[in-house]
PDB file of N, CA and C in Angstrom:
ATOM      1  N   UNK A   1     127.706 105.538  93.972  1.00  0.00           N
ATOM      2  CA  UNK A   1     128.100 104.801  92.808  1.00  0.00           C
ATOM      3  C   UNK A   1     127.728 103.330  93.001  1.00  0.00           C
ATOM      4  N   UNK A   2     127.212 103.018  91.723  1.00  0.00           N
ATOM      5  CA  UNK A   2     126.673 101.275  91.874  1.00  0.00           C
ATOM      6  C   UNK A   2     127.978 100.286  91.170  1.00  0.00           C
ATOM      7  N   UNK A   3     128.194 100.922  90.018  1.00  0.00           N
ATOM      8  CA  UNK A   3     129.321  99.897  89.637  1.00  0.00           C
ATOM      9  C   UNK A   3     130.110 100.956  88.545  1.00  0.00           C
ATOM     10  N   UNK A   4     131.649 100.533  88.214  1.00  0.00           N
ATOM     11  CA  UNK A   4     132.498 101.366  87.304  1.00  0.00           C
ATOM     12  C   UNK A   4     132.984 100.049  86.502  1.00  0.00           C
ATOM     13  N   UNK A   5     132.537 100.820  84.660  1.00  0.00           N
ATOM     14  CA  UNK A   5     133.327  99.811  83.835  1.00  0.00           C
ATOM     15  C   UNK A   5     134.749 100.310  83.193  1.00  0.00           C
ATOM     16  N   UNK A   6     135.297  99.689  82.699  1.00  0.00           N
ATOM     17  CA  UNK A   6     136.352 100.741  82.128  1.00  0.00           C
ATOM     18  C   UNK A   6     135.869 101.212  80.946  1.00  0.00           C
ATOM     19  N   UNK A   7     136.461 102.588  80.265  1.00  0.00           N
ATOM     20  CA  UNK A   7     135.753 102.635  78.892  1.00  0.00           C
ATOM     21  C   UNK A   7     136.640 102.252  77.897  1.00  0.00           C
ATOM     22  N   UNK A   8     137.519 100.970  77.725  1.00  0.00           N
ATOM     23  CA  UNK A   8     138.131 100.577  77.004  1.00  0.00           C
ATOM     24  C   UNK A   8     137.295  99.090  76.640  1.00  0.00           C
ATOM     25  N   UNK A   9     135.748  99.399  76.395  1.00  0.00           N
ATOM     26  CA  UNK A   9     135.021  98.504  76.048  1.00  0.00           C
ATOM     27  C   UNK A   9     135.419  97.635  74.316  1.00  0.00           C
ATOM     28  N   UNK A  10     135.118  96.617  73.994  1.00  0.00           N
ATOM     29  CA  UNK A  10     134.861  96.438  72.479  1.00  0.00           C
ATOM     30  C   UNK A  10     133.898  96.954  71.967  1.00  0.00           C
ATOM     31  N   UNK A  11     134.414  97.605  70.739  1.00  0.00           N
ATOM     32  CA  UNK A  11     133.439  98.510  70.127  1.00  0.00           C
ATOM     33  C   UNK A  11     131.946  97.839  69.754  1.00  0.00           C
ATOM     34  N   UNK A  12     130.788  98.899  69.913  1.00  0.00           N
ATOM     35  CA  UNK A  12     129.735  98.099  70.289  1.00  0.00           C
ATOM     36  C   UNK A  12     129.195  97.942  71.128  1.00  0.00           C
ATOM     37  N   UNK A  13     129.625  97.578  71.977  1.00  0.00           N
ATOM     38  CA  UNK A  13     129.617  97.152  73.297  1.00  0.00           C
ATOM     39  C   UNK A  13     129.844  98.335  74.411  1.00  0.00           C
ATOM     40  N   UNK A  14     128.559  98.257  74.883  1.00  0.00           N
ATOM     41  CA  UNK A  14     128.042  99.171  76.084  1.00  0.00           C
ATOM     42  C   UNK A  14     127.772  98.552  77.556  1.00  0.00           C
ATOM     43  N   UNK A  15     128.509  97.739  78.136  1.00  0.00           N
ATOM     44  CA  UNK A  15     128.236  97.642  79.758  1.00  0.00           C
ATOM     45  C   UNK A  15     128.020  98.153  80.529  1.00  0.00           C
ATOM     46  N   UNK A  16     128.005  99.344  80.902  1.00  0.00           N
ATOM     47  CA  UNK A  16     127.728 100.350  81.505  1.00  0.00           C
ATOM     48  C   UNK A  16     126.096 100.816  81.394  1.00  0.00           C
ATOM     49  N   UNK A  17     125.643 100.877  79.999  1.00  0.00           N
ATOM     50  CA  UNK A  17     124.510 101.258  79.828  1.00  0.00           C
ATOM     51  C   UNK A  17     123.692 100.237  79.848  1.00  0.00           C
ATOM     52  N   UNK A  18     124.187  98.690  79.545  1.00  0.00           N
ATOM     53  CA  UNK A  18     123.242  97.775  79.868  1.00  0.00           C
ATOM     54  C   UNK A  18     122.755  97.374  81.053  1.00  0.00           C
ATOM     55  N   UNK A  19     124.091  97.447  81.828  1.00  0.00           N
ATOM     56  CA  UNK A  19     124.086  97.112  83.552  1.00  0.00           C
ATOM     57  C   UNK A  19     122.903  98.702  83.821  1.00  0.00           C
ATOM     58  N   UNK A  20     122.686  99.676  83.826  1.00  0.00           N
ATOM     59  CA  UNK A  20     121.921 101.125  84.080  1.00  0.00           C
ATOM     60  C   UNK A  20     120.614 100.433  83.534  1.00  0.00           C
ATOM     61  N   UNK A  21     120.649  99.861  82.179  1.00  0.00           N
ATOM     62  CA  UNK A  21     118.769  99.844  81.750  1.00  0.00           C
ATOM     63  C   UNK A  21     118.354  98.710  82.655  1.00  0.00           C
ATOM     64  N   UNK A  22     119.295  97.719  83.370  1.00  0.00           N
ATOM     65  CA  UNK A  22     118.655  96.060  83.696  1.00  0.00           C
ATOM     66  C   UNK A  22     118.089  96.977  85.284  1.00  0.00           C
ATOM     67  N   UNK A  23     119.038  98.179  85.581  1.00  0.00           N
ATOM     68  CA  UNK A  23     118.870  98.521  87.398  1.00  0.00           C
ATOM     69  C   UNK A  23     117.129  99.438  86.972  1.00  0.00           C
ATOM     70  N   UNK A  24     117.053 100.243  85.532  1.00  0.00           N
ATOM     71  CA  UNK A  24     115.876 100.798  85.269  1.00  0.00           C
ATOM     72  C   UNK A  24     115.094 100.169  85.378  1.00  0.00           C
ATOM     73  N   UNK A  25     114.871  98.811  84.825  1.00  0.00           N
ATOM     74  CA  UNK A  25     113.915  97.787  84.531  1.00  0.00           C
ATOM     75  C   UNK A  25     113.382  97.572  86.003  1.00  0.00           C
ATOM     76  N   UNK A  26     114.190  97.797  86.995  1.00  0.00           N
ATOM     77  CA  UNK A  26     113.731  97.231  88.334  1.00  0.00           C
ATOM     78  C   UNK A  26     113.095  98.155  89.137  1.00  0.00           C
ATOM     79  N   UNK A  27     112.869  99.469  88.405  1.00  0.00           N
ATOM     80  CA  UNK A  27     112.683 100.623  89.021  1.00  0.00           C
ATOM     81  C   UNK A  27     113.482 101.821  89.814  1.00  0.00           C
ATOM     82  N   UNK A  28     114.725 101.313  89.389  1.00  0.00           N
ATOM     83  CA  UNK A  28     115.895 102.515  90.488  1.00  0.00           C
ATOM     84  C   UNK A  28     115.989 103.495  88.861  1.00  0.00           C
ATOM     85  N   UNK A  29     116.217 104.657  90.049  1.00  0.00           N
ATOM     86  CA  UNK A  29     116.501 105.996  89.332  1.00  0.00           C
ATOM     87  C   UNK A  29     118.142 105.621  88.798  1.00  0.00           C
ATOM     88  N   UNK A  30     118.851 105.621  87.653  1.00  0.00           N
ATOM     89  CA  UNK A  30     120.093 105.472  87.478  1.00  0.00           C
ATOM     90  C   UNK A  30     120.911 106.442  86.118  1.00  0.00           C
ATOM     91  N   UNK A  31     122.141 107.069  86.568  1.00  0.00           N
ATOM     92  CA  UNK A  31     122.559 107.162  85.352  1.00  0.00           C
ATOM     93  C   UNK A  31     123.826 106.434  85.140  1.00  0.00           C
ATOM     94  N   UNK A  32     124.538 107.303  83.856  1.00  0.00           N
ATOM     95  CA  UNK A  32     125.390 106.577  83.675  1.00  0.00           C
ATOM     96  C   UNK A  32     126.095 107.544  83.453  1.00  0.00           C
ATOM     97  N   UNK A  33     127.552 108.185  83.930  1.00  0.00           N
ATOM     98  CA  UNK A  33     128.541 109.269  84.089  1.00  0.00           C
ATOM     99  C   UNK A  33     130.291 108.880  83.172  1.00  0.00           C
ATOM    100  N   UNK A  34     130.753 109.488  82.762  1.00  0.00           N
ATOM    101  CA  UNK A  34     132.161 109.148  82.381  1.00  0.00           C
ATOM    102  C   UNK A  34     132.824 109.781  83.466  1.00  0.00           C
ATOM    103  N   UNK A  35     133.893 109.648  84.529  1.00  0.00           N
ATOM    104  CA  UNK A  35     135.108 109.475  85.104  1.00  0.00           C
ATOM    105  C   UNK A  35     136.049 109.524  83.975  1.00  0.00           C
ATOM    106  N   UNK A  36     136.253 110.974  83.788  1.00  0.00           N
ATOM    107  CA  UNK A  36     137.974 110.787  83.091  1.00  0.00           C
ATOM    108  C   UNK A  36     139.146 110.704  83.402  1.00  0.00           C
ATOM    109  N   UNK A  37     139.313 110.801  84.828  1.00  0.00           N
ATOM    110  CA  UNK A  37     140.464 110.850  85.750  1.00  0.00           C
ATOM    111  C   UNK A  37     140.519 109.422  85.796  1.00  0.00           C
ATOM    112  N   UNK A  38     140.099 108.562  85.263  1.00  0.00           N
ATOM    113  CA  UNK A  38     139.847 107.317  86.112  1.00  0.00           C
ATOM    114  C   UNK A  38     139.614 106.420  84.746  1.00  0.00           C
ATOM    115  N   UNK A  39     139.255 107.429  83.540  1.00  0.00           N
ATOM    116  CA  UNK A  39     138.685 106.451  82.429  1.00  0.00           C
ATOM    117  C   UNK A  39     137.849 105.679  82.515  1.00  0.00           C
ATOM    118  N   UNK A  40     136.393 105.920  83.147  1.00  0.00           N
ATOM    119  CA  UNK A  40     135.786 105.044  83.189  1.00  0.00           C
ATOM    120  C   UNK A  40     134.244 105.298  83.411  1.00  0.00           C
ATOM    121  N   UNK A  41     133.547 104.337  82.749  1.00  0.00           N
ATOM    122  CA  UNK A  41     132.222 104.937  82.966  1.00  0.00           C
ATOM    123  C   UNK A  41     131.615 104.296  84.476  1.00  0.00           C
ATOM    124  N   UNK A  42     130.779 105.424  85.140  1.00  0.00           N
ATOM    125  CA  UNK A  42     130.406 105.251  86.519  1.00  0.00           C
ATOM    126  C   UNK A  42     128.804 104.852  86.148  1.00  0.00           C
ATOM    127  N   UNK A  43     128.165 103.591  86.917  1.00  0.00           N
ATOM    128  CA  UNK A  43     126.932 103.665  87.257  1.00  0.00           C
ATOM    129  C   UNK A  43     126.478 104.262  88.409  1.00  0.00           C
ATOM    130  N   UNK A  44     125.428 105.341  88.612  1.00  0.00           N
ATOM    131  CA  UNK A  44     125.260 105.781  90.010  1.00  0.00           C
ATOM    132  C   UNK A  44     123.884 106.196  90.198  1.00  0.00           C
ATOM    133  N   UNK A  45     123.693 106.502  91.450  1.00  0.00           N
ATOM    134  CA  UNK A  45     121.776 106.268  91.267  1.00  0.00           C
ATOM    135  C   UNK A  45     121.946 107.898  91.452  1.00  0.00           C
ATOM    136  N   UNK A  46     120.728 108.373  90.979  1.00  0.00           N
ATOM    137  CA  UNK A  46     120.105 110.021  90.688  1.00  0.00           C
ATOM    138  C   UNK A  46     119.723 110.282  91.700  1.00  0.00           C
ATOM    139  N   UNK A  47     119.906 111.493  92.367  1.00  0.00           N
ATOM    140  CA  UNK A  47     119.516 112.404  93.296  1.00  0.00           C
ATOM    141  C   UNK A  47     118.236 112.763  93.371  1.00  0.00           C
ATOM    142  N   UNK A  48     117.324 112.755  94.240  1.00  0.00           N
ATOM    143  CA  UNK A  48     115.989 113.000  94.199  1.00  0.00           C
ATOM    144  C   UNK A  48     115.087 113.918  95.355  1.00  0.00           C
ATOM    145  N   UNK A  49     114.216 113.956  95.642  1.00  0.00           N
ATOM    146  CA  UNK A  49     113.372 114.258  96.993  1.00  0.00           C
ATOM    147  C   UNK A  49     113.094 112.981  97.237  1.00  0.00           C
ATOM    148  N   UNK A  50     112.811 112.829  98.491  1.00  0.00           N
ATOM    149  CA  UNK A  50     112.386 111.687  99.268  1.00  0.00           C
ATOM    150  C   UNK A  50     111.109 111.170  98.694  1.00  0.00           C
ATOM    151  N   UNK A  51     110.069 111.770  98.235  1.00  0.00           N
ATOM    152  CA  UNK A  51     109.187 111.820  97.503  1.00  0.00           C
ATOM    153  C   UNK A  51     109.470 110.849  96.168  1.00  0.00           C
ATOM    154  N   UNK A  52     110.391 110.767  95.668  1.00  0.00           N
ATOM    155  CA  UNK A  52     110.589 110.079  94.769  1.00  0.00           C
ATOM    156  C   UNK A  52     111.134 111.173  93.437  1.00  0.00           C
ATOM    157  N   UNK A  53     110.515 112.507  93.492  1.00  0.00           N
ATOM    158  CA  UNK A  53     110.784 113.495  92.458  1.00  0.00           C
ATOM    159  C   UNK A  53     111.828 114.346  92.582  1.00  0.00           C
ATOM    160  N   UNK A  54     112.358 115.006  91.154  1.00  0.00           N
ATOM    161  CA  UNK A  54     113.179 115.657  91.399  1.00  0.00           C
ATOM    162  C   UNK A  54     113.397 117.280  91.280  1.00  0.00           C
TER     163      UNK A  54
END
């Protein structure tokens, strides 16, 4: 996991997915997960082959 926002965002408003496209832009594999135990959306990097593929 890279970072957790809460999902009690202002409507509109996506931090989670902006913080995920700025880590895309840089080239990391990333998604973006909901945590409902926790309420919250998770940033976390994608599982891959060493290779780079999945």
């Amino acid at each position: 996991m890279l970072e957790r926002f809460p999902a009690g965002a202002p409507r509109g408003s996506w931090p989670a997915e902006e913080y995920a496209a700025a880590r895309r832009a840089k080239g990391e594999r990333v998604t973006v997960v909901m945590d409902l135990k926790s309420d919250a959306f998770l940033v976390v990097t994608e599982a891959g082959d060493e290779d780079g593929r999945c």
